[in-house]
Protein backbone atom coordinates (compact mmCIF):
# COMPACT_ATOMS: atom_id res chain seq x y z
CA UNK A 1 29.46 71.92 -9.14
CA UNK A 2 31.47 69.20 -10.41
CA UNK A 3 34.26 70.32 -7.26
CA UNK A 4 31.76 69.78 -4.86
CA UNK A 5 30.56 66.60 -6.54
CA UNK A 6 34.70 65.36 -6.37
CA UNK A 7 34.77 66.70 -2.99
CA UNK A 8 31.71 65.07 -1.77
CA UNK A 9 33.14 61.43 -3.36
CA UNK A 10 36.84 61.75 -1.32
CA UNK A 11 35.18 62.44 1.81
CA UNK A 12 32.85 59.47 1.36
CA UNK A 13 35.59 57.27 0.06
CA UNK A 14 37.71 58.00 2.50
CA UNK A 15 35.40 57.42 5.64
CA UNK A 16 34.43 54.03 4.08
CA UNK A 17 37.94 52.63 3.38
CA UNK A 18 39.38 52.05 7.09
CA UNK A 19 36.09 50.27 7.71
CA UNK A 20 36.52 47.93 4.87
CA UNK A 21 39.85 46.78 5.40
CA UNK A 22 38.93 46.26 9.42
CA UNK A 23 35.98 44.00 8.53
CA UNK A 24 38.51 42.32 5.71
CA UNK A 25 40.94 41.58 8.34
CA UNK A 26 38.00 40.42 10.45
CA UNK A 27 36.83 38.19 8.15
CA UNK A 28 39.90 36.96 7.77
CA UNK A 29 41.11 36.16 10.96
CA UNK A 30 37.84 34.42 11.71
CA UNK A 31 38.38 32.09 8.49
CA UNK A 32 42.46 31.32 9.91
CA UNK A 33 40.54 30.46 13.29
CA UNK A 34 38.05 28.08 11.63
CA UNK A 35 41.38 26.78 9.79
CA UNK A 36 43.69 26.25 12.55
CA UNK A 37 41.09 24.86 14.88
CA UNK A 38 39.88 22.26 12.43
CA UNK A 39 43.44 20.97 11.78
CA UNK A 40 43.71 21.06 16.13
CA UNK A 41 40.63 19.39 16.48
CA UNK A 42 41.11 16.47 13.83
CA UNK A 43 44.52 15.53 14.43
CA UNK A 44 44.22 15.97 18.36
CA UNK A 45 41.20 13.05 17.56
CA UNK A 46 42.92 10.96 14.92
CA UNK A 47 43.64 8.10 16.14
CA UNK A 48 43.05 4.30 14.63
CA UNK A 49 43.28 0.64 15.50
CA UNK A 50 43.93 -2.40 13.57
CA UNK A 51 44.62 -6.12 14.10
CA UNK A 52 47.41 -6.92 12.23
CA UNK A 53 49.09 -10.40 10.94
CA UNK A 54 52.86 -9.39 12.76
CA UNK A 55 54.54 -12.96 12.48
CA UNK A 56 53.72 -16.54 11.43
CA UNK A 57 54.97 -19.24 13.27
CA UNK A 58 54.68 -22.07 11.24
CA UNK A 59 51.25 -22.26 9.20
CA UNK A 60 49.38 -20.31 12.71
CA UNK A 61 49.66 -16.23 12.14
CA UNK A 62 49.88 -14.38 15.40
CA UNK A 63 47.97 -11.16 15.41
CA UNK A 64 48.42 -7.99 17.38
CA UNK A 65 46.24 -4.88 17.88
CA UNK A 66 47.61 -1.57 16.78
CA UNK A 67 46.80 2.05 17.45
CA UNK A 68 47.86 4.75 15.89
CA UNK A 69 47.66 7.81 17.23
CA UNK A 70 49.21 11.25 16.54
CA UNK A 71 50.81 11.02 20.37
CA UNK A 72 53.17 8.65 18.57
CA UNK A 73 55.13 11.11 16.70
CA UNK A 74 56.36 14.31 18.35
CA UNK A 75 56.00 16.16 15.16
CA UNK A 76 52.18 15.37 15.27
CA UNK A 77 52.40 16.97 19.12
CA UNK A 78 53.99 19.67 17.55
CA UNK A 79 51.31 20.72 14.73
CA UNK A 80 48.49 19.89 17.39
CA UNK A 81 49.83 22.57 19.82
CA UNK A 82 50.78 25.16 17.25
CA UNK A 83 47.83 25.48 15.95
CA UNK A 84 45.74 25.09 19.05
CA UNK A 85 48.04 28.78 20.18
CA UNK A 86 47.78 29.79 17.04
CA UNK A 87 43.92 29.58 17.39
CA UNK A 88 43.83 31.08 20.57
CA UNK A 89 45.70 33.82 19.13
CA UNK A 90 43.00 34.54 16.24
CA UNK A 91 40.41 34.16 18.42
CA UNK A 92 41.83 36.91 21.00
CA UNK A 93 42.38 39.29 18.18
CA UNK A 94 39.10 38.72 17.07
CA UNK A 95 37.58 39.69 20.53
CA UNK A 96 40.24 43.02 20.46
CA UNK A 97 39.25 43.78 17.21
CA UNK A 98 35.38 43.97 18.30
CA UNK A 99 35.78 45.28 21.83
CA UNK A 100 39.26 46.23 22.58
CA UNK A 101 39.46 49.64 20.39
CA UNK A 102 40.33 51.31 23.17
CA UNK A 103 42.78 49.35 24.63
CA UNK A 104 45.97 51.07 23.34
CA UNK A 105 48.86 52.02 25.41
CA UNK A 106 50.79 54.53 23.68
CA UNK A 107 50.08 53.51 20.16
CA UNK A 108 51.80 50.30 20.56
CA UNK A 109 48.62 48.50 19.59
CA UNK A 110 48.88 47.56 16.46
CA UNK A 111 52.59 47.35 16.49
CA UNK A 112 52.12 44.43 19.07
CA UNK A 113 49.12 42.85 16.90
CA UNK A 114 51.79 42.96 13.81
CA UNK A 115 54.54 40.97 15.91
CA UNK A 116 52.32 38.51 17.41
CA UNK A 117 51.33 37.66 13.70
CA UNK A 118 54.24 36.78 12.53
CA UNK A 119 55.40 35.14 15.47
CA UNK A 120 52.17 32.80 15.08
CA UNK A 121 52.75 32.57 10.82
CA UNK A 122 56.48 31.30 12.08
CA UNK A 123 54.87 28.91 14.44
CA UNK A 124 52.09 27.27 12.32
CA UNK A 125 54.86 27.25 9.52
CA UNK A 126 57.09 25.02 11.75
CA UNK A 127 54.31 22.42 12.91
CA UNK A 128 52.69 22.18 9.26
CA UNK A 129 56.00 21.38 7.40
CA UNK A 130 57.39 19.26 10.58
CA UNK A 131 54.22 16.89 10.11
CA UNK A 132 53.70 17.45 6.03
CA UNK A 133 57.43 15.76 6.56
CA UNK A 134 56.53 12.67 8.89
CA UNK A 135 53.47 12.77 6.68
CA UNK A 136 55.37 11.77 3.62
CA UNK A 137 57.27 9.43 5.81
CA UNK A 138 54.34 7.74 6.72
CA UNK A 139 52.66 7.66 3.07
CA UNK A 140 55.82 6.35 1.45
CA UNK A 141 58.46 5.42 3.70
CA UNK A 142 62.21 5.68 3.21
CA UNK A 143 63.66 2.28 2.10
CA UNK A 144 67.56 3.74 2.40
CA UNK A 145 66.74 4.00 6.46
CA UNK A 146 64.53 0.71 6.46
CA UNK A 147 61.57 2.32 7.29
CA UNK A 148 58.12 1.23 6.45
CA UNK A 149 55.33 3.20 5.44
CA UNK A 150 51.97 2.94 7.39
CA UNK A 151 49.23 4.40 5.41
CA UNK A 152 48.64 1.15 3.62
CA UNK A 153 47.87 -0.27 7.02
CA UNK A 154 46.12 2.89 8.55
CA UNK A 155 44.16 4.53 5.84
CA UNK A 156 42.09 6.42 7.93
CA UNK A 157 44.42 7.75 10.05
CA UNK A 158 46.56 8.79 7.31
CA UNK A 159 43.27 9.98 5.42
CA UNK A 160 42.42 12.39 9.01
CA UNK A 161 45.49 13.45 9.01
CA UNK A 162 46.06 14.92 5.40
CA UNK A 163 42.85 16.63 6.44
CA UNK A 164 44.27 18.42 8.97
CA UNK A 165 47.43 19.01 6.92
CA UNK A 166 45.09 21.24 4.33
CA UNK A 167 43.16 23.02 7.27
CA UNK A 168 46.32 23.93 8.40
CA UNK A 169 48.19 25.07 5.46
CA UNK A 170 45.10 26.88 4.36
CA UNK A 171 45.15 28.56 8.01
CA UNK A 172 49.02 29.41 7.08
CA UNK A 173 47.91 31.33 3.59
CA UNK A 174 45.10 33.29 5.78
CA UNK A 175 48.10 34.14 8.59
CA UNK A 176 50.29 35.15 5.77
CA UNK A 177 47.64 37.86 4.46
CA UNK A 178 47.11 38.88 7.46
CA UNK A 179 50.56 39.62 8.96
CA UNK A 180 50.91 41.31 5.34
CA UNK A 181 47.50 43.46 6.13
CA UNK A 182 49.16 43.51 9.71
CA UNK A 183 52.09 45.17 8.80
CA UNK A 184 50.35 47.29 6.11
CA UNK A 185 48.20 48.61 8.53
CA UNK A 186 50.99 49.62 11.71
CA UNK A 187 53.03 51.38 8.48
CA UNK A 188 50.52 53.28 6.90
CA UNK A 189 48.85 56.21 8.98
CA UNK A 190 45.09 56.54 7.95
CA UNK A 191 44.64 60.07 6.85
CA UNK A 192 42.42 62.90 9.19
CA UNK A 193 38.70 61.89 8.07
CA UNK A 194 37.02 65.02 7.64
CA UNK A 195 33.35 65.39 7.77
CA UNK A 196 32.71 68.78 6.44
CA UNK A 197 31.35 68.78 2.97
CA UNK A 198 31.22 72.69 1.06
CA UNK A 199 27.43 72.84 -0.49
């Protein structure tokens, strides 16, 4: 009795586990596309004018308008398009995972899902620490090059920005699990379900 019982609980346990991890995996990749699309979406719209005071001639101050705009620094351009792709990317594996299952030519499915992960953790990785960089830059300046910081002129630029800076590192952490779960999952062979159960 108690061998059926133990039998009973493996073949249950193991039916349920693949199913688990795929909607973990789901879940996640839906969360990285909510990630990396917020940090596209606010720093593609960031952008902020001022009048500023840029000389003084005499006791009259001449004023100039300003914009700031993340097309200014190629490193913004940089974080804006990687995670755009790497949003696109989510949100195609998202749609494969849901209604591609059988699209898999010779078993080089998830081998292929596993390499366009971490080509797309490299990629968010290189456009979140080229603008966490000009970030810093921009928050504090570097007085050994002469150059000035602008966040005490642009606060809400600067304020969008580190926005998208979180949304995007956060969307990093999810593509890190995932290319781990990625990985995990070409390596590991799931084991023959079987549905017979001895009474």
């Amino acid at each position: 009795m108690a061998l059926q019982s133990e039998e009973k609980l493996e073949v249950g346990y193991s039916s349920l586990q693949p199913k688990t991890r795929k909607w973990v995996l789901l879940m996640l990749r839906v969360l990285a596309f909510f990630a990396t699309a917020a940090a596209t979406v606010v720093m593609g719209l960031n952008k902020e004018t001022k009048t500023l005071v840029v000389a003084t001639v005499g006791s009259t101050p001449i004023k100039a308008s300003l914009t700031a705009k993340f097309q200014h620094t190629p490193a913004f351009v940089f974080f804006v398009i990687a995670n755009g792709l790497a949003s696109i990317h989510n949100l195609v594996m998202i749609m494969g995972d849901l209604f591609g299952q059988k699209l898999d030519y010779k078993g080089l499915r998830l081998a292929m899902i596993a390499i366009l992960d971490i080509m797309t953790v490299a990629l968010v990785s290189g456009g979140v620490s080229a603008a966490a960089f000009m970030a810093e830059l921009g928050k504090n300046g570097n007085s050994h090059a002469r150059w000035n910081k602008i966040c005490d002129k642009f606060e809400t630029f600067c304020d969008h920005g580190g926005g998208a800076l979180i949304a995007s590192f956060a969307g990093l952490i999810l593509m890190l699990i995932i290319s781990v779960m990625s990985i995990i999952k070409l390596l590991i062979k799931p084991k023959p379900d079987s549905t017979i159960v001895v009474p």
